[in-house]
Protein backbone atom coordinates (compact mmCIF):
# COMPACT_ATOMS: atom_id res chain seq x y z
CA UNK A 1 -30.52 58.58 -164.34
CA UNK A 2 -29.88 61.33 -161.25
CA UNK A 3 -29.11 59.75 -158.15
CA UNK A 4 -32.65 60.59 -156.81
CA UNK A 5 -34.78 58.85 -159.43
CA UNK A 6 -32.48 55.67 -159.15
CA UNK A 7 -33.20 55.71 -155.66
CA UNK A 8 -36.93 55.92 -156.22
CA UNK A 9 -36.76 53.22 -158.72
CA UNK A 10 -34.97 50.96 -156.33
CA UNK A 11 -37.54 51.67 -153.63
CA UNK A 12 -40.80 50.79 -155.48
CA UNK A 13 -39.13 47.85 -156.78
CA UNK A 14 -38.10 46.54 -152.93
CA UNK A 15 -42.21 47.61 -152.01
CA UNK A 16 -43.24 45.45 -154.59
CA UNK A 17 -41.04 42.66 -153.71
CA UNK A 18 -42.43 42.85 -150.19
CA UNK A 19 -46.03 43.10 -151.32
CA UNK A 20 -45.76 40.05 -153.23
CA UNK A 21 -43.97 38.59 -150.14
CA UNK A 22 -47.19 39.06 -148.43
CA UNK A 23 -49.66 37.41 -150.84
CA UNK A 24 -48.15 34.12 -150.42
CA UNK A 25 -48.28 34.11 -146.54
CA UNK A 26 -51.60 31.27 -145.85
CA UNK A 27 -53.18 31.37 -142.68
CA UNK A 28 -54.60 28.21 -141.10
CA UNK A 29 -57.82 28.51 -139.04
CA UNK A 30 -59.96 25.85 -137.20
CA UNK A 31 -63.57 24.62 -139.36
CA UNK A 32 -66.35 22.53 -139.54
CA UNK A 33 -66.79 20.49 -142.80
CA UNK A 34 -68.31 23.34 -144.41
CA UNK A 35 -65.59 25.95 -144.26
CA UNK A 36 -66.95 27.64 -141.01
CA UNK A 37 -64.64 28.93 -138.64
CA UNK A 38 -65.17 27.32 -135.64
CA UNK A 39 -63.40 28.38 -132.51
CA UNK A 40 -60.05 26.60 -132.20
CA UNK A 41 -60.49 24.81 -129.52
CA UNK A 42 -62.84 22.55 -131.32
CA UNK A 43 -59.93 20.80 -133.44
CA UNK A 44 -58.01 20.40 -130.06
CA UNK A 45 -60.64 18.17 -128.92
CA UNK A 46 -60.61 15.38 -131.32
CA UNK A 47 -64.09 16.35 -132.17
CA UNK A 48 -65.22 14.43 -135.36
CA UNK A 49 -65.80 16.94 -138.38
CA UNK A 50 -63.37 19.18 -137.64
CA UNK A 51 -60.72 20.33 -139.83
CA UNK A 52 -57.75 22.70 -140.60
CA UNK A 53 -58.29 24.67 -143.77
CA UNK A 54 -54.91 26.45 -144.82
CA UNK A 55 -55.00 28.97 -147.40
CA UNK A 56 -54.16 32.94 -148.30
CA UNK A 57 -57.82 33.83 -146.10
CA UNK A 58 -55.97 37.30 -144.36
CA UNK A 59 -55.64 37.51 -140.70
CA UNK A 60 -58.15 37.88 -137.74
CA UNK A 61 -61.16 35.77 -139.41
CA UNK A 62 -63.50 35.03 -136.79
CA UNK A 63 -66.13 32.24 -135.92
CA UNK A 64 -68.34 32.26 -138.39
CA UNK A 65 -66.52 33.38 -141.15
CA UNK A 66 -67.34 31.25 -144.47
CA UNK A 67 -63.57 30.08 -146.03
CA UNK A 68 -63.12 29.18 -149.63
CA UNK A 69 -60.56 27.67 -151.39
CA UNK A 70 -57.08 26.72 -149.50
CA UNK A 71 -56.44 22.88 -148.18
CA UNK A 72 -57.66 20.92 -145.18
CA UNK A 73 -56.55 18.76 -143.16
CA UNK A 74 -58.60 16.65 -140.23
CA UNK A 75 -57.67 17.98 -137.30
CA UNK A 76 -56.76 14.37 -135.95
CA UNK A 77 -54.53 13.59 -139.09
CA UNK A 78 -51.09 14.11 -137.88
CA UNK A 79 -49.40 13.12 -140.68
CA UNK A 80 -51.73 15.17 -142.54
CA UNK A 81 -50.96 18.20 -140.56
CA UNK A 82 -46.97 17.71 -140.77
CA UNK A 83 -47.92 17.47 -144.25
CA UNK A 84 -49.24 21.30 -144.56
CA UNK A 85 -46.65 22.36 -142.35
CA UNK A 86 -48.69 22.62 -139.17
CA UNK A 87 -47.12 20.78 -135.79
CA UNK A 88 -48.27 17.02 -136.28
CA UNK A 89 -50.23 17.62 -132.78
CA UNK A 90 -51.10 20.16 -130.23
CA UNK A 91 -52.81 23.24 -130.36
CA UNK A 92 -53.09 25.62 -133.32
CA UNK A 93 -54.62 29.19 -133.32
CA UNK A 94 -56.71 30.22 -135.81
CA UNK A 95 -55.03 32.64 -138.02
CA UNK A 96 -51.70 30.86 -138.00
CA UNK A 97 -48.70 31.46 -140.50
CA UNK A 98 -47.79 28.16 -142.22
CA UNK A 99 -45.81 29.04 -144.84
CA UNK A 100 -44.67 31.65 -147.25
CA UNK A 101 -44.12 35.56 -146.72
CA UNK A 102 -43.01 37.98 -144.08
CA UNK A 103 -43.32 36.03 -140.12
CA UNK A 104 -43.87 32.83 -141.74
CA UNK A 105 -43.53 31.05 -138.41
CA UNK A 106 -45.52 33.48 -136.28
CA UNK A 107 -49.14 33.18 -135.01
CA UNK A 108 -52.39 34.84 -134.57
CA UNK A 109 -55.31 34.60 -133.39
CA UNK A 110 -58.99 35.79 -133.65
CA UNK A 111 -61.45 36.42 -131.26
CA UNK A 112 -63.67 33.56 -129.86
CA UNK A 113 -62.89 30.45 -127.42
């Protein structure tokens, strides 16, 4: 195999490595009992019925945004939340990276207060 196709073999394997990388990154946002994202305030609070759901949602959802699938957690539960790999208290944004993929320890955040 020439030099050139070896090399283009090598990158589209690395590119799919890395996109596969991605798909296991799971974001943790702030939501009622229904799914709803919920500014994330509202699980700093102590505020009954709220809960972190932790799944592979993508980044930036904001209040309002219906989540299916993933894990909760109360937001209360510290041993819960060590548990899914969140900090057993304190604040966490919405659109946090718990685990998995590239920036796994990084944060985000979507709009709303």
């Amino acid at each position: 195999m020439p030099l050139g196709r070896s090399y283009l073999a090598l990158a589209a394997l690395a590119m799919t490595g890395g996109l596969s990388a991605c798909a296991r990154e799971k974001q943790t946002y702030c939501a009622d009992a229904n799914g709803v994202v919920v500014p994330d305030s509202r699980c700093d609070d102590g505020s009954p019925g709220h809960y972190y759901y932790t799944g592979s949602y993508g980044r930036g959802r904001a209040p309002g945004y219906r989540l299916s699938g993933g894990s909760r957690v109360a937001s209360t539960d510290s041993i819960g939340r060590s548990n899914a790999g969140l900090p057993s208290t304190g604040h966490v944004s919405n659109g946090h990276v718990s685990s998995g993929g590239f920036g796994s320890s990084s944060h985000g955040s979507s709009s709303g207060g």
